[in-house]
PDB file of N, CA and C in Angstrom:
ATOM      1  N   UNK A   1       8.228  16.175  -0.629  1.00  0.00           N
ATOM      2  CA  UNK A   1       8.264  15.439  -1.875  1.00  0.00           C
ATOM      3  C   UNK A   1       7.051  14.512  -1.958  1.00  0.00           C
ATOM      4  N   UNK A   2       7.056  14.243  -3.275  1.00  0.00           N
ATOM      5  CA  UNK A   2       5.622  13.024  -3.416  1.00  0.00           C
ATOM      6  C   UNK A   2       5.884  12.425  -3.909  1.00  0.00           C
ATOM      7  N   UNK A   3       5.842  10.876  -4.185  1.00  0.00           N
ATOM      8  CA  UNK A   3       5.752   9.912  -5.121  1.00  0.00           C
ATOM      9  C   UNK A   3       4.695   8.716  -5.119  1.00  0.00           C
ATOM     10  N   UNK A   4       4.671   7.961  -6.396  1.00  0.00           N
ATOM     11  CA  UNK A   4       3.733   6.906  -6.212  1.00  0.00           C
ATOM     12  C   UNK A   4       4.235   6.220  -6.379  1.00  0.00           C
ATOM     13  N   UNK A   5       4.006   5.061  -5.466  1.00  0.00           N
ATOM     14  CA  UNK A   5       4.907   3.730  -5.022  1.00  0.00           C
ATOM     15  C   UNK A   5       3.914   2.405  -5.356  1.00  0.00           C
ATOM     16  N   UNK A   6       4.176   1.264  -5.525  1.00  0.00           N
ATOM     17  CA  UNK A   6       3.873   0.291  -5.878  1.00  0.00           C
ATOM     18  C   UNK A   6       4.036  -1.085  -5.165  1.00  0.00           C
ATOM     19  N   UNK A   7       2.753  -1.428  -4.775  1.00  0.00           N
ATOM     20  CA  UNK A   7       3.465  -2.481  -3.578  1.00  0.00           C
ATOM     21  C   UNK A   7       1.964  -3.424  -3.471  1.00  0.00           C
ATOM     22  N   UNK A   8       2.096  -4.541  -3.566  1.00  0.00           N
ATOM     23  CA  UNK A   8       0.847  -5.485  -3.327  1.00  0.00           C
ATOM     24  C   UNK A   8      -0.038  -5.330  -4.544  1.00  0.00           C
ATOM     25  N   UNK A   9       0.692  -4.878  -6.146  1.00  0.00           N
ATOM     26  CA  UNK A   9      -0.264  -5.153  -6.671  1.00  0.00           C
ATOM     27  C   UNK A   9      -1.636  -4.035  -7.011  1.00  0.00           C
ATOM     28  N   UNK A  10      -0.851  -2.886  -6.062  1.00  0.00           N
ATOM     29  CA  UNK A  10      -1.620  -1.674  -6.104  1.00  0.00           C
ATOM     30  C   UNK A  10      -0.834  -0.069  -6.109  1.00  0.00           C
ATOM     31  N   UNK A  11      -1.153   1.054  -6.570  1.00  0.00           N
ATOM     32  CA  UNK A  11      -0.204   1.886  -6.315  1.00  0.00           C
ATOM     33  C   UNK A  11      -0.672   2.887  -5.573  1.00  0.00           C
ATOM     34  N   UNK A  12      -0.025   3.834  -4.930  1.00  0.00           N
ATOM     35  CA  UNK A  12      -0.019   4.712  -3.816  1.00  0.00           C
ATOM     36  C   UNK A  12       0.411   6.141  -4.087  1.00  0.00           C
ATOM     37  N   UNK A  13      -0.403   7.242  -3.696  1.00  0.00           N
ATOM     38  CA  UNK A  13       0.622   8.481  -3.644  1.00  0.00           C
ATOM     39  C   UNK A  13       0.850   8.941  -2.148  1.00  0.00           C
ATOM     40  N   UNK A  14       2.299   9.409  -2.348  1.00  0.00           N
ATOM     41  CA  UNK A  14       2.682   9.277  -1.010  1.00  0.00           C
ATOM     42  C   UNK A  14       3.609  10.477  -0.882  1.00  0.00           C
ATOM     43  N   UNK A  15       3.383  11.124   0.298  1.00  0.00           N
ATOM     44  CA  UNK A  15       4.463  12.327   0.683  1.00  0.00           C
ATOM     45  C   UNK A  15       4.917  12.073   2.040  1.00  0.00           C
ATOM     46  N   UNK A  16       5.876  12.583   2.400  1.00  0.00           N
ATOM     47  CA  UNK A  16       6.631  11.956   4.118  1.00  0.00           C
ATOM     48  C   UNK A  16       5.206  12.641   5.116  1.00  0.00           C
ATOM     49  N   UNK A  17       5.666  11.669   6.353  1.00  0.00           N
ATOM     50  CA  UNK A  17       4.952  11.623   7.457  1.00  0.00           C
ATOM     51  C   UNK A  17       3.365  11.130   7.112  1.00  0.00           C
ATOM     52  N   UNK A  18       2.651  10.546   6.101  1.00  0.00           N
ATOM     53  CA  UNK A  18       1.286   9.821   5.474  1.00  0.00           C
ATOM     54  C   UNK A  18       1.661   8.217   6.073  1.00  0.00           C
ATOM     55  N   UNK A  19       0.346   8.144   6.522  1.00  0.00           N
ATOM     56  CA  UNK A  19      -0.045   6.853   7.168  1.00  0.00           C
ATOM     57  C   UNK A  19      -1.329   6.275   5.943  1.00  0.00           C
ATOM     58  N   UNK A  20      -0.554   5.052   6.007  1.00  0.00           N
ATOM     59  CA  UNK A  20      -1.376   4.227   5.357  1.00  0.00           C
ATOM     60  C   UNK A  20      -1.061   2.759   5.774  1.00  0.00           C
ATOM     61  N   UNK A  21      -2.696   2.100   4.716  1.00  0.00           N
ATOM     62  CA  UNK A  21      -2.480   0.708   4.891  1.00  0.00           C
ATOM     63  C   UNK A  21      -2.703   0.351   3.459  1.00  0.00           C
ATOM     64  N   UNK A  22      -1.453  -0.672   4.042  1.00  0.00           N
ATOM     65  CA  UNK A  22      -1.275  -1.839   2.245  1.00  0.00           C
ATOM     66  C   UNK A  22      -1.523  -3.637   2.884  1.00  0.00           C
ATOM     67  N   UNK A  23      -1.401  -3.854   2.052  1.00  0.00           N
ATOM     68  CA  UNK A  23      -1.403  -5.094   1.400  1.00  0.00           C
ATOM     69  C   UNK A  23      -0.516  -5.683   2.562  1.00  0.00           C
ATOM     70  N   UNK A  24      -0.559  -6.772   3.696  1.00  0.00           N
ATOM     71  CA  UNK A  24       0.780  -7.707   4.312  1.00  0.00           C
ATOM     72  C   UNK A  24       1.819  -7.659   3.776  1.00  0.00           C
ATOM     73  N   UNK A  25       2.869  -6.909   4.494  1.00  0.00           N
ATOM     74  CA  UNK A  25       4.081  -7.000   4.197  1.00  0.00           C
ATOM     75  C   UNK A  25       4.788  -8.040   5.505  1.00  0.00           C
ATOM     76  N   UNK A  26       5.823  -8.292   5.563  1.00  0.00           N
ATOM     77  CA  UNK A  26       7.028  -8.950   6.463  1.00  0.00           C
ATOM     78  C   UNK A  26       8.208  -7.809   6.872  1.00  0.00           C
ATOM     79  N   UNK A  27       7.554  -8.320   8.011  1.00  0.00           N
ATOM     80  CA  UNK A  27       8.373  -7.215   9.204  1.00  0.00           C
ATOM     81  C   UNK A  27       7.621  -7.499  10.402  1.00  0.00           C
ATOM     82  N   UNK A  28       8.199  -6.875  11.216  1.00  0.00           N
ATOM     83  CA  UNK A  28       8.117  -6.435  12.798  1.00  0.00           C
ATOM     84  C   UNK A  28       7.427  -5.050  12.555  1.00  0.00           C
ATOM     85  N   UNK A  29       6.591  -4.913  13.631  1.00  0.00           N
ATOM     86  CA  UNK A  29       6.357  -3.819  14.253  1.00  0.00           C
ATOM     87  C   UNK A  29       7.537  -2.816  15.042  1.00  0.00           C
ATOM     88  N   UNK A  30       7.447  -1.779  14.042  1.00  0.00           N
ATOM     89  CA  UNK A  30       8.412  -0.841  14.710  1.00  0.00           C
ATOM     90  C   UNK A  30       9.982  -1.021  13.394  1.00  0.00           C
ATOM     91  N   UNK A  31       9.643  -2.034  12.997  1.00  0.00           N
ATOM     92  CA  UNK A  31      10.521  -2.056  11.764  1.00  0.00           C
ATOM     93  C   UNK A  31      10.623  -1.136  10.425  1.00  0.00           C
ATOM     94  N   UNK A  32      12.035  -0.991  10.259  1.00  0.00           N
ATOM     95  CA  UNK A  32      12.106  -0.425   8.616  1.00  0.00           C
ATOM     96  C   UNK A  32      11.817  -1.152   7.709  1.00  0.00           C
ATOM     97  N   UNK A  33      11.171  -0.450   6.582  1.00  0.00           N
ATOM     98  CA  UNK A  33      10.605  -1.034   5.284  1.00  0.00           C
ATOM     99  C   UNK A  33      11.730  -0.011   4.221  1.00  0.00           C
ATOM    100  N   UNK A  34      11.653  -0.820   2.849  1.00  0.00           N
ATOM    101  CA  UNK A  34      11.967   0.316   1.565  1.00  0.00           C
ATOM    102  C   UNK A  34      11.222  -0.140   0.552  1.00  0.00           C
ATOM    103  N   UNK A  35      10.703   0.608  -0.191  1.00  0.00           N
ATOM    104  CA  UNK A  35       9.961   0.808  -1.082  1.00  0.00           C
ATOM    105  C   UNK A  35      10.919   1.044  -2.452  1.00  0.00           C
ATOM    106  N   UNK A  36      10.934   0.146  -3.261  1.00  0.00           N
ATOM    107  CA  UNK A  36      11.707   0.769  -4.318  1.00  0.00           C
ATOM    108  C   UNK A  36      11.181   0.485  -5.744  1.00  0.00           C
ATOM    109  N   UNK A  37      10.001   0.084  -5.894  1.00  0.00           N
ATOM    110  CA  UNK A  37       8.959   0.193  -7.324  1.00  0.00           C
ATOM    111  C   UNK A  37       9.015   1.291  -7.077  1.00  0.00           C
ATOM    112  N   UNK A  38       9.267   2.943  -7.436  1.00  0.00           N
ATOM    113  CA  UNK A  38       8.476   4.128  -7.575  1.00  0.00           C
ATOM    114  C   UNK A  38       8.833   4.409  -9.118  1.00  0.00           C
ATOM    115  N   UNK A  39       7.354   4.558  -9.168  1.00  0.00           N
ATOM    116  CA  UNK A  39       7.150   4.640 -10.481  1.00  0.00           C
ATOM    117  C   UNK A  39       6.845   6.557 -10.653  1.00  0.00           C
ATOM    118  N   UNK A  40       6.874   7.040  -9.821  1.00  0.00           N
ATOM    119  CA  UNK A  40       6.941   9.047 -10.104  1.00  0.00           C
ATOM    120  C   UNK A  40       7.181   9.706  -8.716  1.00  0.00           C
ATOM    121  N   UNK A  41       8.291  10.771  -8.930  1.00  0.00           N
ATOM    122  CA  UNK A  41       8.791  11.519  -7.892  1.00  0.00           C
ATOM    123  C   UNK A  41       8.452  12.396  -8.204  1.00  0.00           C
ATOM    124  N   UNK A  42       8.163  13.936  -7.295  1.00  0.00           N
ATOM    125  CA  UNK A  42       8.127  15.142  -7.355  1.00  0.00           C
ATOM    126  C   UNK A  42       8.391  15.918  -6.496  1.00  0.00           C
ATOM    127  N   UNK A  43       8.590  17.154  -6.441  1.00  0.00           N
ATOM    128  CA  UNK A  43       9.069  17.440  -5.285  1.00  0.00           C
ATOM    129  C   UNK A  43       7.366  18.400  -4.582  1.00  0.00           C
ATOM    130  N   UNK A  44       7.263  18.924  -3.532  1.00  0.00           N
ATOM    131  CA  UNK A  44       6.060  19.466  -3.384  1.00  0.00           C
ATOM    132  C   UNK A  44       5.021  20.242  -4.163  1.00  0.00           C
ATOM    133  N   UNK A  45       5.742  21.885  -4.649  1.00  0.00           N
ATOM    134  CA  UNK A  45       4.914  22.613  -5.611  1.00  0.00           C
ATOM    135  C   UNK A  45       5.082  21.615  -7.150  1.00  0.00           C
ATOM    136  N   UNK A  46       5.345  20.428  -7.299  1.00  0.00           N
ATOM    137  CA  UNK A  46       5.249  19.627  -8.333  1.00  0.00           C
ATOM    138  C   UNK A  46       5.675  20.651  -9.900  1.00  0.00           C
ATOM    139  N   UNK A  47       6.578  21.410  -9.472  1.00  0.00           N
ATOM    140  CA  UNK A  47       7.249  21.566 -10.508  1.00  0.00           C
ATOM    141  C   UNK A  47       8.942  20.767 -11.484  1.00  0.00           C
ATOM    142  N   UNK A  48       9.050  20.005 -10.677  1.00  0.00           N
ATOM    143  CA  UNK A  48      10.513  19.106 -11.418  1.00  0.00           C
ATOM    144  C   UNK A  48       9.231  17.651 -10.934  1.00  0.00           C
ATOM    145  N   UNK A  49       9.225  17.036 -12.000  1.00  0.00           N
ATOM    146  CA  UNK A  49       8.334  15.671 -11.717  1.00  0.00           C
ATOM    147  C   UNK A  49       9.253  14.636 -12.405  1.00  0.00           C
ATOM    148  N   UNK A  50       9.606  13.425 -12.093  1.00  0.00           N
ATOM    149  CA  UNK A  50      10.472  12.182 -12.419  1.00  0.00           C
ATOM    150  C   UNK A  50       9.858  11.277 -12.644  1.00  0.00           C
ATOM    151  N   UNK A  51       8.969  10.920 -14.086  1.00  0.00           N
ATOM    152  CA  UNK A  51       8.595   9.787 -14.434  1.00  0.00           C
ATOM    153  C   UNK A  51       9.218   8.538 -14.886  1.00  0.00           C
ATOM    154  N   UNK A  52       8.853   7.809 -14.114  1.00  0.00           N
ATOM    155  CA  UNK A  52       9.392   6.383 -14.850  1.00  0.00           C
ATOM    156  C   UNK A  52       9.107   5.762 -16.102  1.00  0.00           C
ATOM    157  N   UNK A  53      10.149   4.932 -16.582  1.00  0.00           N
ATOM    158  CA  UNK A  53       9.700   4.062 -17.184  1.00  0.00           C
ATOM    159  C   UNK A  53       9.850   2.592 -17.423  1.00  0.00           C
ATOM    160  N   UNK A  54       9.671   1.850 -16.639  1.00  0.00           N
ATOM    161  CA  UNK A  54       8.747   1.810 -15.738  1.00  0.00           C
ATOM    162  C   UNK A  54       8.860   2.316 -14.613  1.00  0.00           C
ATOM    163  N   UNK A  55      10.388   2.302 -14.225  1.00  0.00           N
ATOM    164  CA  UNK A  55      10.099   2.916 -12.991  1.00  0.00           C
ATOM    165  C   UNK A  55      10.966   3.637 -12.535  1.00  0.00           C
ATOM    166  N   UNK A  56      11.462   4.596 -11.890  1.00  0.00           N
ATOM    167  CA  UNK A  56      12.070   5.641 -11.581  1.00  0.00           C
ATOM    168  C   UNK A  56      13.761   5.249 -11.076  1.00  0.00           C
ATOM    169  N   UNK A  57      14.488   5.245 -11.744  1.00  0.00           N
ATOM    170  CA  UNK A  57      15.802   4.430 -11.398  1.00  0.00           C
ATOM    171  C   UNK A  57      16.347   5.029 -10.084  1.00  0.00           C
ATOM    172  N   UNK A  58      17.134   4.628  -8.990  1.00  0.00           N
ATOM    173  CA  UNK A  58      17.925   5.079  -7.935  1.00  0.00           C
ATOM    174  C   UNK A  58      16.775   5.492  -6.612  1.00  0.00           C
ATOM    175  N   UNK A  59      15.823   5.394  -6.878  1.00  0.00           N
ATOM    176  CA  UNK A  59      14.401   6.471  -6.055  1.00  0.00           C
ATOM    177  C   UNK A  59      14.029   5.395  -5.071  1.00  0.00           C
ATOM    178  N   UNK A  60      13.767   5.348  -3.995  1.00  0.00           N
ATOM    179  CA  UNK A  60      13.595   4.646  -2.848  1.00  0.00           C
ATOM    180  C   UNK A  60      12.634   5.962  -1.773  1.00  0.00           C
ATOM    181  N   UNK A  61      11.590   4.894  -1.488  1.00  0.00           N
ATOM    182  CA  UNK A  61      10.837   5.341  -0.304  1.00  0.00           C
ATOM    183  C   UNK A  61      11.122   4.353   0.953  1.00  0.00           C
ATOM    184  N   UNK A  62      11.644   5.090   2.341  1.00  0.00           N
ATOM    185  CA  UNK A  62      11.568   4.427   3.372  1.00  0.00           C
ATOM    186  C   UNK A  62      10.590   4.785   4.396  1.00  0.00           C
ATOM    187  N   UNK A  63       9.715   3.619   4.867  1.00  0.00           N
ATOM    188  CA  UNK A  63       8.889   3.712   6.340  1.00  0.00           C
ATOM    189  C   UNK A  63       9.255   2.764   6.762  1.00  0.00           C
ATOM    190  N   UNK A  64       8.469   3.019   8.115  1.00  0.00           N
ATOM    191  CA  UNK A  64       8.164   2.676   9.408  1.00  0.00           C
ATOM    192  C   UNK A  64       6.834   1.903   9.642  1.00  0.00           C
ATOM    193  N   UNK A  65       6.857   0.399  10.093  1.00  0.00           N
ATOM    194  CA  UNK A  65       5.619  -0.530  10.154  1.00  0.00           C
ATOM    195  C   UNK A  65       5.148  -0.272  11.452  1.00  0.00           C
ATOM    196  N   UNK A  66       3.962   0.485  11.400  1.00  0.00           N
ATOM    197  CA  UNK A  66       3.302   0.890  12.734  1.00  0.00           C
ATOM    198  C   UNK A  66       2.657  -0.501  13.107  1.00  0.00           C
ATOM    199  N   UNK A  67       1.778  -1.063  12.295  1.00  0.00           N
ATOM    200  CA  UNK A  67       1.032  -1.898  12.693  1.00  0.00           C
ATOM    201  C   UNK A  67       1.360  -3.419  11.514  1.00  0.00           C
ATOM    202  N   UNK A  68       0.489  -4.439  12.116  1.00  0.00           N
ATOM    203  CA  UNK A  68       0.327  -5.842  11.549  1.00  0.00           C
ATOM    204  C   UNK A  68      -0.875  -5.906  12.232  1.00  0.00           C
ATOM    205  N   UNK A  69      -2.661  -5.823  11.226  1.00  0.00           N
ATOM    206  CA  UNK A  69      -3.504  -6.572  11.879  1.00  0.00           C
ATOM    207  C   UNK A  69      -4.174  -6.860  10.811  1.00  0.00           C
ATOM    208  N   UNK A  70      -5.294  -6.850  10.902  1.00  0.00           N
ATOM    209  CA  UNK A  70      -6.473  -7.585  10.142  1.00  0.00           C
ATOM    210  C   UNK A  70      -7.298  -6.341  10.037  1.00  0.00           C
ATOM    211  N   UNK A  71      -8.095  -6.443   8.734  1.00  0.00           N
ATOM    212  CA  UNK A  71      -9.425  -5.803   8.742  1.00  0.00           C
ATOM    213  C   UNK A  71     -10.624  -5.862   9.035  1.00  0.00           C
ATOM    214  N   UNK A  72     -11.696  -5.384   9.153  1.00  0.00           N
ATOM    215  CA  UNK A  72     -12.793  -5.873   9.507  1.00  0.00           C
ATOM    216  C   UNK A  72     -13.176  -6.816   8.762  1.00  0.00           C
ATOM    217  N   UNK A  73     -14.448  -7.663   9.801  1.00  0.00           N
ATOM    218  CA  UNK A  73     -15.167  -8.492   8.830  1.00  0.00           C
ATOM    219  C   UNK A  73     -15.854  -8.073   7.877  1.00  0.00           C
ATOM    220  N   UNK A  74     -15.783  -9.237   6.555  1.00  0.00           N
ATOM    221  CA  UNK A  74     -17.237  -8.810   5.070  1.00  0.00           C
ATOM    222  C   UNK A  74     -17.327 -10.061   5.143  1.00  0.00           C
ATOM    223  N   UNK A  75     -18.789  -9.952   4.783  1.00  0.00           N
ATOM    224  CA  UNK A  75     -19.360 -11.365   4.106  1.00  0.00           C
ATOM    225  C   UNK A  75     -19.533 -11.571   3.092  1.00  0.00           C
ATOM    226  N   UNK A  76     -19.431 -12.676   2.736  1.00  0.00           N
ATOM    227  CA  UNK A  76     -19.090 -13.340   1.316  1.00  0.00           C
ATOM    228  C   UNK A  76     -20.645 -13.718   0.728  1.00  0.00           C
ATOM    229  N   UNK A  77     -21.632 -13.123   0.214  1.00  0.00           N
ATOM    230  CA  UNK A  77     -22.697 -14.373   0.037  1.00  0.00           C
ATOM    231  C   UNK A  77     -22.967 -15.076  -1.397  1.00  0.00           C
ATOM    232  N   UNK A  78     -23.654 -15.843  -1.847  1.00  0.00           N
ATOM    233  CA  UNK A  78     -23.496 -16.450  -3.063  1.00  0.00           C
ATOM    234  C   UNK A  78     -24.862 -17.307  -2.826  1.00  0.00           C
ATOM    235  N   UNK A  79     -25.276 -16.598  -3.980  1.00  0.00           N
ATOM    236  CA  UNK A  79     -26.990 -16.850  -3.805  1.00  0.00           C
ATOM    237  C   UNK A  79     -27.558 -17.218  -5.441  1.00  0.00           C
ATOM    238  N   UNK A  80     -28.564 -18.354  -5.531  1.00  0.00           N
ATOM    239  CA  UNK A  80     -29.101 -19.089  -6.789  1.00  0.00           C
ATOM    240  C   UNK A  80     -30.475 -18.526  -6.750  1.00  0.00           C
ATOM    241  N   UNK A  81     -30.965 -17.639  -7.144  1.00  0.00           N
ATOM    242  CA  UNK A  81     -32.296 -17.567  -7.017  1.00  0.00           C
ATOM    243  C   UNK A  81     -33.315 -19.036  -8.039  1.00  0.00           C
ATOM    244  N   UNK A  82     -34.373 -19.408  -6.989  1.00  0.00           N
ATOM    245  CA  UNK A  82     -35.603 -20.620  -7.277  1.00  0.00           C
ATOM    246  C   UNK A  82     -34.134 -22.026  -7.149  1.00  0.00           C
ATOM    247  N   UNK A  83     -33.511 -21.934  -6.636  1.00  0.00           N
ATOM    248  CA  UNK A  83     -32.895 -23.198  -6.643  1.00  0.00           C
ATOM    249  C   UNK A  83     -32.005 -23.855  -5.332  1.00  0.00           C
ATOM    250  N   UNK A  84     -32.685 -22.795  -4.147  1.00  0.00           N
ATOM    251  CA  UNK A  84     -32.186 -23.177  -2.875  1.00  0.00           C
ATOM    252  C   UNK A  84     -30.602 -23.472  -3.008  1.00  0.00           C
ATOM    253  N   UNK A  85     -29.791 -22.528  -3.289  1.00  0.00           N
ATOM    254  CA  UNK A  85     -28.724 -22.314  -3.333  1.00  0.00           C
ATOM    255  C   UNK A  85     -28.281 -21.398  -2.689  1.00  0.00           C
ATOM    256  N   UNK A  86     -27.594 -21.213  -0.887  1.00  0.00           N
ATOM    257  CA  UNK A  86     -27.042 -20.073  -0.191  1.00  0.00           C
ATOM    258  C   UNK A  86     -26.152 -20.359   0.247  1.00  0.00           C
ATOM    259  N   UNK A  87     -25.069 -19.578   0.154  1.00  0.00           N
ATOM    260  CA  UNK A  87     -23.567 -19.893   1.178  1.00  0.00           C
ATOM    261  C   UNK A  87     -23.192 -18.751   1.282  1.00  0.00           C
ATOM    262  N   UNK A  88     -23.081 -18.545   2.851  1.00  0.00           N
ATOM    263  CA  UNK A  88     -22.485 -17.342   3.378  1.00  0.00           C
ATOM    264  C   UNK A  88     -21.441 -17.823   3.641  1.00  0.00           C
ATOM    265  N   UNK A  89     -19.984 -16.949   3.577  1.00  0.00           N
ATOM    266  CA  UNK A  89     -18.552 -16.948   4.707  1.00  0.00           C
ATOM    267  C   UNK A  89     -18.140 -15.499   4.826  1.00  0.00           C
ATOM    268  N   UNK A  90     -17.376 -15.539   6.010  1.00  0.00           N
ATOM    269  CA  UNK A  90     -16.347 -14.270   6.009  1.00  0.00           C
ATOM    270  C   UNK A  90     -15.402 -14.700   5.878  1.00  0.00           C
ATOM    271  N   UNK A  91     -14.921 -12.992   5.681  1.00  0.00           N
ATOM    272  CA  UNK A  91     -13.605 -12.686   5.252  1.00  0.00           C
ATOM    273  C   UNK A  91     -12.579 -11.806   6.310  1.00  0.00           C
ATOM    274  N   UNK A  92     -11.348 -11.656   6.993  1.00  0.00           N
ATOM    275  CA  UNK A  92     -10.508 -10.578   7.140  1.00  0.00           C
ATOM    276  C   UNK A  92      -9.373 -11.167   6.638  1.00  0.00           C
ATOM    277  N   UNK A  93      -9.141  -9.525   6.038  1.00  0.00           N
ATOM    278  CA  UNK A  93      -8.100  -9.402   4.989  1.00  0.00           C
ATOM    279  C   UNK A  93      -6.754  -8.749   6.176  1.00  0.00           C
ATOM    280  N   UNK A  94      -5.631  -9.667   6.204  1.00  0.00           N
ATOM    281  CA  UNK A  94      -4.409  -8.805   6.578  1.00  0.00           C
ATOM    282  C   UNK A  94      -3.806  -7.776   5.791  1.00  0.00           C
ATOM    283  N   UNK A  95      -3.702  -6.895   6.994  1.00  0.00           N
ATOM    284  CA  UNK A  95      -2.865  -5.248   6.342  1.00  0.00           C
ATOM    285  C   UNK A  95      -1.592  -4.887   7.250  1.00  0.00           C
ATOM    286  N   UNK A  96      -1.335  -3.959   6.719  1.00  0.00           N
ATOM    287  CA  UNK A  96      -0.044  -3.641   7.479  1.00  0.00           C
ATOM    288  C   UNK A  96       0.219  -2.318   7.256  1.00  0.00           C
ATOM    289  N   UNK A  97       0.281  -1.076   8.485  1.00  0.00           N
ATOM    290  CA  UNK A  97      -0.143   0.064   8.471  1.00  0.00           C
ATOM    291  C   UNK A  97       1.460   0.507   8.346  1.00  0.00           C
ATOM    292  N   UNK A  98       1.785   1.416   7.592  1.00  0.00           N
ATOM    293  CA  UNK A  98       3.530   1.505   7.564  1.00  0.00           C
ATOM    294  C   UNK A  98       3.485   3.227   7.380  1.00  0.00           C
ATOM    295  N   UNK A  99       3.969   4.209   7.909  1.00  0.00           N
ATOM    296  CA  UNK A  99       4.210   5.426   7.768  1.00  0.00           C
ATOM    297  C   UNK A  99       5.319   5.832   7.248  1.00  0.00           C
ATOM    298  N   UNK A 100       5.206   6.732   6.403  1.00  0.00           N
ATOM    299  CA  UNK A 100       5.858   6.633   5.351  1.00  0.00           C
ATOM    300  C   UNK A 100       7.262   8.230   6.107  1.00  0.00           C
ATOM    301  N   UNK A 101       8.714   7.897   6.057  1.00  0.00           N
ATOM    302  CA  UNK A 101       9.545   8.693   7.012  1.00  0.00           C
ATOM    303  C   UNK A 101      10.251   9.303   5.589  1.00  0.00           C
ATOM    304  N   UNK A 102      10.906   8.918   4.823  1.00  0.00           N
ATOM    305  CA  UNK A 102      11.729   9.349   3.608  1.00  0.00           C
ATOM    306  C   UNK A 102      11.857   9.115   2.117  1.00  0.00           C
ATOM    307  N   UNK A 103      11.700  10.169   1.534  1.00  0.00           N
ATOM    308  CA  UNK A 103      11.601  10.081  -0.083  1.00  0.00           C
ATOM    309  C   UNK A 103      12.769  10.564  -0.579  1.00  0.00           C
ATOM    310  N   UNK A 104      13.941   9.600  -1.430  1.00  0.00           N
ATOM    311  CA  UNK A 104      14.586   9.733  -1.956  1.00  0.00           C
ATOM    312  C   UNK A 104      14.894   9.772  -3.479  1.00  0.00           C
ATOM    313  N   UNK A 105      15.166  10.994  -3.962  1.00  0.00           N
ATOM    314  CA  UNK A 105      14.851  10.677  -5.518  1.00  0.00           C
ATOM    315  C   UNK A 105      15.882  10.253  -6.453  1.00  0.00           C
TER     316      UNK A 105
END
């Protein structure tokens, strides 16, 4: 099955056993998550498709939080050209790597 799920502000397509990273969630490592913004189900050859509106009533995605870390560093710079204006900073952004185990429609 596939669906696109909604979480941090961003959305996802997702079929069982897909590893990804989102946005910090709360949990433990090794913990269950559920997903229940899904906004479209389908099943593989994407012939019966379940659109929401907004969002797909009863439909729940559950994973598994592999990880809690950080991303690499970026730098921030912010630059005035002729007016001696520079400020560098970094950045890491927390993520949270969650594999995705069951799609329920």
């Amino acid at each position: 099955m596939i669906a696109v799920i909604k979480t941090g502000g961003k959305q996802y397509k997702v079929s069982e056993k897909d590893k990804l990273k989102v946005e910090k969630l709360e949990g433990e490592e090794g913990s269950k998550i559920v997903f229940d913004q899904i906004l479209l189900v389908s099943d593989d050859n994407e012939k019966e498709i379940n659109i929401g509106s907004p969002m797909v009533e009863g439909a729940k995605v559950e994973a598994k939080i592999l990880k809690q870390a950080r991303s690499r560093k970026i730098d921030v710079i912010k630059h005035k050209a002729k007016k001696r204006y520079n400020r560098k900073a970094g950045h890491r952004q927390y993520f949270t790597e969650v594999e995705i185990e069951k799609i329920k429609a």
